[in-house]
Protein backbone atom coordinates (compact mmCIF):
# COMPACT_ATOMS: atom_id res chain seq x y z
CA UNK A 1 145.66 181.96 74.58
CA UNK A 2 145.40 185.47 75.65
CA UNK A 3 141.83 184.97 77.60
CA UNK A 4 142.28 188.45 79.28
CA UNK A 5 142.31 189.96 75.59
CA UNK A 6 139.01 187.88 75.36
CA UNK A 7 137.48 189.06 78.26
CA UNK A 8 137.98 192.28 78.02
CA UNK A 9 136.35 192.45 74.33
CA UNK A 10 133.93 190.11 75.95
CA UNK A 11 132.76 192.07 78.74
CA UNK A 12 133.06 195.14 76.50
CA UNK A 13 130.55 193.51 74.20
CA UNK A 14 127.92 192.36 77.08
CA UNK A 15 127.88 195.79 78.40
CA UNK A 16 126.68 197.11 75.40
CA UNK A 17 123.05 194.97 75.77
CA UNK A 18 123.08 196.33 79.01
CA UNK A 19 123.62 200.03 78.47
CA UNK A 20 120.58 199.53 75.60
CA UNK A 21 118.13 196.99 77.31
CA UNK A 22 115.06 198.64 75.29
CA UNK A 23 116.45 197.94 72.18
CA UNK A 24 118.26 194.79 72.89
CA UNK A 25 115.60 192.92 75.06
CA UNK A 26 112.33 194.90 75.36
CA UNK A 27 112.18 195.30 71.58
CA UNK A 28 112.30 191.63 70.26
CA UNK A 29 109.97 190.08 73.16
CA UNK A 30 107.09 192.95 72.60
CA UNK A 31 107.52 192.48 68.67
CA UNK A 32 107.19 188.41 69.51
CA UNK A 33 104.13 188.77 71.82
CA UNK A 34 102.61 190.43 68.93
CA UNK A 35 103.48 187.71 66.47
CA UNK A 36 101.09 185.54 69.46
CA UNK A 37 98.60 187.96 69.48
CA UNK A 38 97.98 188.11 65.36
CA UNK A 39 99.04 184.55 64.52
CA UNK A 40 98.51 182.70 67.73
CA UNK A 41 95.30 184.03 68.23
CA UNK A 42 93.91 185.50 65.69
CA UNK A 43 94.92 182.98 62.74
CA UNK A 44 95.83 179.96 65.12
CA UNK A 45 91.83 180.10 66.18
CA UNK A 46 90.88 179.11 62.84
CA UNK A 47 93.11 176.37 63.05
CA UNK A 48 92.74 173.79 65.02
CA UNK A 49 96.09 172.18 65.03
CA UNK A 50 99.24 171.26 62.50
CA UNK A 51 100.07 168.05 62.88
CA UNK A 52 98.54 167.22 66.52
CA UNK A 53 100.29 170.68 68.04
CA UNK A 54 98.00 173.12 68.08
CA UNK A 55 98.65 176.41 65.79
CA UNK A 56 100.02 178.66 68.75
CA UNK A 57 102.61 175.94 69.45
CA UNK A 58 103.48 175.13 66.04
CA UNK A 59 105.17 178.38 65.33
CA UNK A 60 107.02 178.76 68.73
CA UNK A 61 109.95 177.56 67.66
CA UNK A 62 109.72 179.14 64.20
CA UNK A 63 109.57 182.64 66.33
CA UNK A 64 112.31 181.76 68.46
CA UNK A 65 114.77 180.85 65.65
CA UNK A 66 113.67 184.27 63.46
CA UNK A 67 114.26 186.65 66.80
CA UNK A 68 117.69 184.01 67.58
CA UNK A 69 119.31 184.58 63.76
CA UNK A 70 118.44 188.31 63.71
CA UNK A 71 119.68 189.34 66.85
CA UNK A 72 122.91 187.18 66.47
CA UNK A 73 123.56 188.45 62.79
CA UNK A 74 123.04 192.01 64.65
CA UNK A 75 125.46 191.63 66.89
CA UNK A 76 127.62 189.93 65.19
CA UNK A 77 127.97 192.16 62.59
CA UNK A 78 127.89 195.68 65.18
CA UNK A 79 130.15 194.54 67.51
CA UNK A 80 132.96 194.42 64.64
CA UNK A 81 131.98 197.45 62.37
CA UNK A 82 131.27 199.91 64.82
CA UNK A 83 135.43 199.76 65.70
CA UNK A 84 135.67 199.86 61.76
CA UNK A 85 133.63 203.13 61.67
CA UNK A 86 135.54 204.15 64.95
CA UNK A 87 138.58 203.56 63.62
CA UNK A 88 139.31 201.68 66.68
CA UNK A 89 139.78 198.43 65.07
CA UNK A 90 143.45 199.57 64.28
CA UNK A 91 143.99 199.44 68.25
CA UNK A 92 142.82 196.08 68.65
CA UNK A 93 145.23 194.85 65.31
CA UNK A 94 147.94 196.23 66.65
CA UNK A 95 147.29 194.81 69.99
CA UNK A 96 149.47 191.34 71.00
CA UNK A 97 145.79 189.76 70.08
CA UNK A 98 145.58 187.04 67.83
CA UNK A 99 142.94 186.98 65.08
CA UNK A 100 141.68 183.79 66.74
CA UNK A 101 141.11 185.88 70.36
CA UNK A 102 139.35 188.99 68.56
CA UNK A 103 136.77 186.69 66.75
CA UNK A 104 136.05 184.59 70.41
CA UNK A 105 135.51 187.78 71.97
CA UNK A 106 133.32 189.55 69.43
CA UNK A 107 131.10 186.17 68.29
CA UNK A 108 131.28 184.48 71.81
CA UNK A 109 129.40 188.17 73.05
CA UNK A 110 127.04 188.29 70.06
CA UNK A 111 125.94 184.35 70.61
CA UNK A 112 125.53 185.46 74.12
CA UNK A 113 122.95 188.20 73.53
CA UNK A 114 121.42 185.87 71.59
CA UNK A 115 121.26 183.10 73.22
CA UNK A 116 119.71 185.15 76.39
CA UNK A 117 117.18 186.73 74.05
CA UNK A 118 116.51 182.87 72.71
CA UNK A 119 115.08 182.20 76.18
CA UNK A 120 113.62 185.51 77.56
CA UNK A 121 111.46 184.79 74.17
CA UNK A 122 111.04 180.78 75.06
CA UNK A 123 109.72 181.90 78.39
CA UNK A 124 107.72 185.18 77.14
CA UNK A 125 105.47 182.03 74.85
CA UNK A 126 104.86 179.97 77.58
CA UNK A 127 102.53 182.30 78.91
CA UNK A 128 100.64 182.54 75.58
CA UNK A 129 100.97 178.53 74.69
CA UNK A 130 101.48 175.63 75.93
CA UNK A 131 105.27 173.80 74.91
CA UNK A 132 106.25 171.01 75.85
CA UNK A 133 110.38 169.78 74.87
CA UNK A 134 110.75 166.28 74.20
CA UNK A 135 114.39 166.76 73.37
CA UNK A 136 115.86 169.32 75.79
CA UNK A 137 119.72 168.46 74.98
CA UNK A 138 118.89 168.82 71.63
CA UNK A 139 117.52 171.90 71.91
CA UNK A 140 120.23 173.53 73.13
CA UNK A 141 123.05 172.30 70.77
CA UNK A 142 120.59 173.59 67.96
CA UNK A 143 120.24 176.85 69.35
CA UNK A 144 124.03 177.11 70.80
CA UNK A 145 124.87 175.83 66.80
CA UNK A 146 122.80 178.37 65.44
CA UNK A 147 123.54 181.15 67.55
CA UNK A 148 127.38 180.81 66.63
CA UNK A 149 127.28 180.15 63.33
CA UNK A 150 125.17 182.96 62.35
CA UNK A 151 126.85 185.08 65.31
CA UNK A 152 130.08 184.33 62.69
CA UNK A 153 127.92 184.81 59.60
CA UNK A 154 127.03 188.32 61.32
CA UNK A 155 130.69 189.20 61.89
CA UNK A 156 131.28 188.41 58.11
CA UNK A 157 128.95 191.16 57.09
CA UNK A 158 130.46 193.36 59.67
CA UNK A 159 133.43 193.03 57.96
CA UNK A 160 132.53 193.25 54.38
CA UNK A 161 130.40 196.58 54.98
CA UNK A 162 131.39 199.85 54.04
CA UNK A 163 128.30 201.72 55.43
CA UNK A 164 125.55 201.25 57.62
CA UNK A 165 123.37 200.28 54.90
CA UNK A 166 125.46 197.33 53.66
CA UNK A 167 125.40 196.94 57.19
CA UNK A 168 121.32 196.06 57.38
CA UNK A 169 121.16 194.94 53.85
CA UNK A 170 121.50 191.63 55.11
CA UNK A 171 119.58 191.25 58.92
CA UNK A 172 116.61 193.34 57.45
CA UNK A 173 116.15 192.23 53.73
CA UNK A 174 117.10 188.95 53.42
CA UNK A 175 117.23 187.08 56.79
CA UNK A 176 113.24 187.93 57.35
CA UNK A 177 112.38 186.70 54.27
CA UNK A 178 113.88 183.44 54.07
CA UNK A 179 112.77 183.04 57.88
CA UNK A 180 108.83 183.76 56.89
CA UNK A 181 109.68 181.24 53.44
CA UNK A 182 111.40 178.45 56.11
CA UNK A 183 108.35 177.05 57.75
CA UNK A 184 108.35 178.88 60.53
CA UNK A 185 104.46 179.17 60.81
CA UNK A 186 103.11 176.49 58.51
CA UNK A 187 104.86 172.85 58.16
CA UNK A 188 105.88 172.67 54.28
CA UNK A 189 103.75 169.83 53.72
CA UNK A 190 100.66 171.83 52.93
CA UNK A 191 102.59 173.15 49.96
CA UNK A 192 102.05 171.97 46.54
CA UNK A 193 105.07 169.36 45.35
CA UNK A 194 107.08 171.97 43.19
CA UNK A 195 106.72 174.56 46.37
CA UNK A 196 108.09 171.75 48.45
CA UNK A 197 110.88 171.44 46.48
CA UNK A 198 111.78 174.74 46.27
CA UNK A 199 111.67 175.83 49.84
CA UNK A 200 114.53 172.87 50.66
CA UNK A 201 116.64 174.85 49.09
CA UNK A 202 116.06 178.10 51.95
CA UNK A 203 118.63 177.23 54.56
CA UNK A 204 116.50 178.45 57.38
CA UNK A 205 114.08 175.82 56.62
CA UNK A 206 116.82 173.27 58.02
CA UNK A 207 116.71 175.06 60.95
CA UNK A 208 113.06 175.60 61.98
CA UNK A 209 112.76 172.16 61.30
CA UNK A 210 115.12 170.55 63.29
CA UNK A 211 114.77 173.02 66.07
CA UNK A 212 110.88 172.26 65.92
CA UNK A 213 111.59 168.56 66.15
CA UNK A 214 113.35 168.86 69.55
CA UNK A 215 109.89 170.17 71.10
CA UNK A 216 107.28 168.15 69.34
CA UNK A 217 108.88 165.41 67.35
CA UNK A 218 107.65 166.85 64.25
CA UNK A 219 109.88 167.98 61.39
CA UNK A 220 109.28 168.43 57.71
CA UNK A 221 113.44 167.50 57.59
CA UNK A 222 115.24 164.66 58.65
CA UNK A 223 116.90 166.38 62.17
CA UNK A 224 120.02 164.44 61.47
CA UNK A 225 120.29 166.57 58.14
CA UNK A 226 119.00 169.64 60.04
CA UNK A 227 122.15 169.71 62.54
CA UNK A 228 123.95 168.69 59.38
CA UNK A 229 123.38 171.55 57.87
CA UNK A 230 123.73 174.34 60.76
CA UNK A 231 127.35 172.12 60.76
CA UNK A 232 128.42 172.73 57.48
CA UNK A 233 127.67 176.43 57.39
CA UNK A 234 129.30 176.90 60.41
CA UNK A 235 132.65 175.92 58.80
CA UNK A 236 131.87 177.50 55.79
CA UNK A 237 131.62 181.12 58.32
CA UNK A 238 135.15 180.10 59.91
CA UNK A 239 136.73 179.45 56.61
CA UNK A 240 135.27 183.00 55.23
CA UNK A 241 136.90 184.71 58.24
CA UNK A 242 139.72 182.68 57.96
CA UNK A 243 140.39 183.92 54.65
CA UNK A 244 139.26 187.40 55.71
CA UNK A 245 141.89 187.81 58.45
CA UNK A 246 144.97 185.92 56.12
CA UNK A 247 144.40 188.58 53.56
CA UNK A 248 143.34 191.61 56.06
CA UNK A 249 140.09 191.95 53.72
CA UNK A 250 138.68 195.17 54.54
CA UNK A 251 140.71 195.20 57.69
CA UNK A 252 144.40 196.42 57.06
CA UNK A 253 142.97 198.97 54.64
């Protein structure tokens, strides 16, 4: 294992959140402090709680998953097309660096940023809301889960994208959506049967839920399932980019 190959990309990688703290950090914890403002206080005071937690509390860890997926698919996906646009990513092939050392570097960096955005916005909401974590372990393997697998995901769409807007395609049209449509700020049982049944089949839904459950013990999934899930498309990212570096998809060429 070449682990100065992987630091170097590594480093290379963190120094890029530093050189842009405005966009990288500033951004996402004024945009969630808003999200408190509207829905905590403005919505959650008609509300008086969701099942015992009160409103503001309810969606904390629906707000920390959407900011944790989009900056990780960000990242992800940057910190391997920008040497694609470059035209740097020909270096780093012909480089004595494996395939396996590239992808630690580039996805360990972007699950980094991620992670430390994760709790700058865990600690921004404790000064709007109370929290309380019943499961702290479990808390972090859901967010260290999540954070890699869609850190992968976002290196995936990195590598399939031929321009910048392929690029955001995914992170601003589709990710939001399905994070909004997951239960982030209402549980799904206040949704008629059929809508029930539908919104099991949004993947994010797995997440909020089980993520949710390690702070109040509340979960419209079973969290066994949950972790289940972030599991399985976690290998389904490494066998993508497994395939993606055998055949040099959109690499070699």
């Amino acid at each position: 294992m070449n682990t100065e190959a992987i630091k170097s990309i590594y480093s290379f990688e963190m120094a890029r959140m530093r050189r842009t703290l405005l966009q990288s950090v500033i951004s996402p914890v004024i945009t969630t402090s808003l999200y408190f403002i509207v829905f905590g206080t403005a919505i959650g005071s008609r509300i008086e709680s969701v099942e015992g937690v009160s409103y503001g509390s309810f969606i904390t860890p629906g707000l920390i998953m959407l900011t944790l997926l989009t900056q990780c698919i960000s990242n992800g996906s940057i910190g391997i097309y920008f040497p694609k646009f470059t035209g740097t990513i020909y270096e780093i092939l012909s480089a004595p660096i494996a395939m396996t050392e590239i992808l630690i570097g580039y996805v360990g960096a972007a699950a980094s940023k991620g992670l430390i955005i994760g709790f700058i916005i865990l600690l921004t909401a404790s000064f709007f809301v109370d929290i309380s974590i019943a499961h702290p372990f479990m808390m972090l393997v859901f967010m260290v889960l999540t954070a890699i697998s869609f850190s992968l995901f976002g290196f995936i769409i990195g590598i399939w994208a031929k321009n910048f807007e392929q690029l955001n395609i995914v992170p601003m049209l589709v990710v939001p959506p399905l994070t909004f449509l997951g239960g982030s700020f209402y549980s799904i049982d206040m949704l008629p049967p059929f809508w029930q049944a539908v919104s099991h089949l949004n993947p994010v839904l797995y997440l909020v839920s089980g993520f949710r459950w390690s702070f109040y013990e509340i979960a419209d999934v079973n969290p066994i399932v949950s972790l289940g899930m972030v599991c399985l498309f976690l290998v389904a990212c490494l066998s993508l980019i497994g395939w993606m570096f055998k055949t040099g998809y959109r690499l070699r060429s």
